[in-house]
N, C-alpha and C. Protein backbone atom coordinates (compact mmCIF):
# COMPACT_ATOMS: atom_id res chain seq x y z
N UNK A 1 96.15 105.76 84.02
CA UNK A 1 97.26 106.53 84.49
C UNK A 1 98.54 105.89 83.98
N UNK A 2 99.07 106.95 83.10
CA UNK A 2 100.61 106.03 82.78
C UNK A 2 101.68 106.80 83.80
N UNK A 3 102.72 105.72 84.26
CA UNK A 3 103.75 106.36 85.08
C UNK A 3 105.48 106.01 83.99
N UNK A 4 105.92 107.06 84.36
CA UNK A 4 107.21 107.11 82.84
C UNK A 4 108.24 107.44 83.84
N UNK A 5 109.11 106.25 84.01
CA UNK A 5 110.18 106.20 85.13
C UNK A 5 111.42 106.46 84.46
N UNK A 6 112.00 107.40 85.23
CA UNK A 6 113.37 107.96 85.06
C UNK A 6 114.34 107.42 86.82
N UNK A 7 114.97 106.66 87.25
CA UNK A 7 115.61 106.27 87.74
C UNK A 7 114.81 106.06 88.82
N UNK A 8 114.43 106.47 89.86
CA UNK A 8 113.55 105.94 91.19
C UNK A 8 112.49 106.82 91.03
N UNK A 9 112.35 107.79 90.25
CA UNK A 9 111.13 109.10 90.39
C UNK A 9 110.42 108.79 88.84
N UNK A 10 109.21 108.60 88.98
CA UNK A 10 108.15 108.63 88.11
C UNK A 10 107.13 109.63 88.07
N UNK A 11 107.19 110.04 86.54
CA UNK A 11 105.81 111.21 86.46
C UNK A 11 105.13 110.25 86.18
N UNK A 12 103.48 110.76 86.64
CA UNK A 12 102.55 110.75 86.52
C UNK A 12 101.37 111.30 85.38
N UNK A 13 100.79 110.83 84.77
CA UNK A 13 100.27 111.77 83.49
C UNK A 13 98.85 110.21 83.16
N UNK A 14 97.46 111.35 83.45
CA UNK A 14 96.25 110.65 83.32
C UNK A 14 95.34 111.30 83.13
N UNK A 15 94.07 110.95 82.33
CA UNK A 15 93.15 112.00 82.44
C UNK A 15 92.20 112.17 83.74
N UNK A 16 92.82 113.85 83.91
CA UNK A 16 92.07 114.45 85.00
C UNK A 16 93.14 114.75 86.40
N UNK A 17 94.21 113.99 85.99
CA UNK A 17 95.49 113.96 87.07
C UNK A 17 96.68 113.76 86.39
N UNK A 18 97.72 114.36 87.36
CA UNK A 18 98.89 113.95 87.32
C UNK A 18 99.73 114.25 88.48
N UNK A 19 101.12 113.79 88.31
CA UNK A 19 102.09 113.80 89.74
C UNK A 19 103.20 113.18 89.50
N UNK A 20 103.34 112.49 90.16
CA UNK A 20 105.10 111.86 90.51
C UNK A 20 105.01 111.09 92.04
N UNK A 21 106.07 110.03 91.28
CA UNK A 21 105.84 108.90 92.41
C UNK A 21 107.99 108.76 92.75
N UNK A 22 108.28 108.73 94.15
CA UNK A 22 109.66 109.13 94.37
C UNK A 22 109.96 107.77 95.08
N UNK A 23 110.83 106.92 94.91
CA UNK A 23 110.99 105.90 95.83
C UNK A 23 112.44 106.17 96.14
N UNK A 24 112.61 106.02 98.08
CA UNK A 24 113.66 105.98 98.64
C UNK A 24 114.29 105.07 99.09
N UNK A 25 115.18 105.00 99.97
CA UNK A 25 115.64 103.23 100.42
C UNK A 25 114.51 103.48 101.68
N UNK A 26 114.20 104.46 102.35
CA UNK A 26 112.96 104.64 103.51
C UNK A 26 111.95 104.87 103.54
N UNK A 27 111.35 105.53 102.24
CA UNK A 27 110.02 105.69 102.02
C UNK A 27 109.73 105.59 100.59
N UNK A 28 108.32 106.18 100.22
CA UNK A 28 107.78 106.05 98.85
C UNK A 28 106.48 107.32 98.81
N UNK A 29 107.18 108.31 97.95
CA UNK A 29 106.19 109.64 98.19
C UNK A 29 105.72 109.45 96.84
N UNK A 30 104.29 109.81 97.15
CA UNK A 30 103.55 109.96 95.93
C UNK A 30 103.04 111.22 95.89
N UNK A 31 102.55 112.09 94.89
CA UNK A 31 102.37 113.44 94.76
C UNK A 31 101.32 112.84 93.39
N UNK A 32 99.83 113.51 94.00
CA UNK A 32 98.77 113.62 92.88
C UNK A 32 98.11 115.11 92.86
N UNK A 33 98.06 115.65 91.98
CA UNK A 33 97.34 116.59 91.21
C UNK A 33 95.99 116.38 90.87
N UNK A 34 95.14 116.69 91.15
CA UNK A 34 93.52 116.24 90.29
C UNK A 34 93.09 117.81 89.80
N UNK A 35 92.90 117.44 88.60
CA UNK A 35 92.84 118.47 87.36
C UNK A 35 91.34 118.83 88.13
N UNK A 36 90.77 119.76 87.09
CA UNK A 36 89.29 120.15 87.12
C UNK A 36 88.28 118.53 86.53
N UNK A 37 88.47 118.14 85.66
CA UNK A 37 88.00 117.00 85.03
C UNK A 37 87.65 116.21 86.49
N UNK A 38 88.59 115.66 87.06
CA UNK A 38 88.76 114.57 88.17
C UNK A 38 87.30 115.02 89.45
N UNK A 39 88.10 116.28 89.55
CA UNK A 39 87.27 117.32 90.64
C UNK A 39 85.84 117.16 90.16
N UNK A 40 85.70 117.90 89.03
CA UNK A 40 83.77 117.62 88.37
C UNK A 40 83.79 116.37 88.63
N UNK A 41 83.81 115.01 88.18
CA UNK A 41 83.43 113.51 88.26
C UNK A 41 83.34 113.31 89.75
N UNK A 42 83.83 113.99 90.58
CA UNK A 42 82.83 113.81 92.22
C UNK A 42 84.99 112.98 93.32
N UNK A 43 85.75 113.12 92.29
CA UNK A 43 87.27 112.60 92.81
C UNK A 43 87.30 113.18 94.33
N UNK A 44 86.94 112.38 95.44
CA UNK A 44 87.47 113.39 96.61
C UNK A 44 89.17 112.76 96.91
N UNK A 45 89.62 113.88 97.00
CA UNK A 45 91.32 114.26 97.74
C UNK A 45 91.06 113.29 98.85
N UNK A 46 90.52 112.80 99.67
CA UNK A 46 90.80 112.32 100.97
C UNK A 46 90.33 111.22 100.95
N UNK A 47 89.34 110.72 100.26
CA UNK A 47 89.37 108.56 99.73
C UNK A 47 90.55 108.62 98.52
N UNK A 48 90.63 109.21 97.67
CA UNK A 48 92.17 109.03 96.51
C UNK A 48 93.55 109.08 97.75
N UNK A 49 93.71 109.66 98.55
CA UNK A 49 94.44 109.37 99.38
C UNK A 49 94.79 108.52 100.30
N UNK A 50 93.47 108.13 100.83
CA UNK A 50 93.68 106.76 101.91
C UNK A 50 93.26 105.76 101.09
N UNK A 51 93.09 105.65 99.60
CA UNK A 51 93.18 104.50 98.87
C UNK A 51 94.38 104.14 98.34
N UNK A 52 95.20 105.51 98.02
CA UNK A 52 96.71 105.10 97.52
C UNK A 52 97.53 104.84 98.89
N UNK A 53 97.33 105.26 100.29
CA UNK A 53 97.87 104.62 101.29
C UNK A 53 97.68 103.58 101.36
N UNK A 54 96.64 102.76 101.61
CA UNK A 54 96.24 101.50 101.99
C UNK A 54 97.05 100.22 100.35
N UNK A 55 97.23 100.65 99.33
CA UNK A 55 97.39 100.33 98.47
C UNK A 55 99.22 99.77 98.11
N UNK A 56 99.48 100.86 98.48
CA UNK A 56 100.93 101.48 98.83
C UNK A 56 101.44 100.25 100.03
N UNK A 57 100.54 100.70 101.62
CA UNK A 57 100.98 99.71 102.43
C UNK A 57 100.95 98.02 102.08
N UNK A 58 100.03 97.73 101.28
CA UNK A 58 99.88 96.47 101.28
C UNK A 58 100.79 95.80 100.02
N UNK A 59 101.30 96.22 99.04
CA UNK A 59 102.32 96.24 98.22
C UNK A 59 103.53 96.73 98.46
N UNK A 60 103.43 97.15 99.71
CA UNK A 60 105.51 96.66 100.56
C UNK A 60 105.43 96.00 101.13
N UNK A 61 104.02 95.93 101.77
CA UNK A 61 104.37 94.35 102.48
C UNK A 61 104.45 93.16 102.24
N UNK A 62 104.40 92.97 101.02
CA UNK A 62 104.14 92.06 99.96
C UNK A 62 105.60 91.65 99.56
N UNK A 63 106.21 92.97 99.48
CA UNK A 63 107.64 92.03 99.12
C UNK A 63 108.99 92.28 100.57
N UNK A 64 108.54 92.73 101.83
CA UNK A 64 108.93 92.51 102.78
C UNK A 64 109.24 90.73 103.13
């Protein structure tokens, strides 16, 4: 997955996905897309999600 940053908002662009990653002074939204590719290879929406949460949480807390 490459991410191509334009001031705090990054697209997203990978095979089988893409999105955009938004950082605020209060939060950090991520937005993923899973193509058909991702979907066939067995990608479920709801572990890709609580893996980029858990991932997310532990890399702010890191520089908290």
């Amino acid at each position: 997955m490459k991410l191509e940053w334009s001031g705090n908002s990054a697209r997203l662009k990978g095979t089988g996905a893409s999105g955009e990653v938004s950082v605020h002074d209060d939060k950090v939204t991520v937005t993923v897309k899973l193509g058909m590719i991702a979907r066939a290879a067995g990608v479920k929406a709801d572990k890709l999600e609580a893996s980029i949460s858990r991932r997310l949480a532990n890399a702010l807390s890191q520089t908290a």
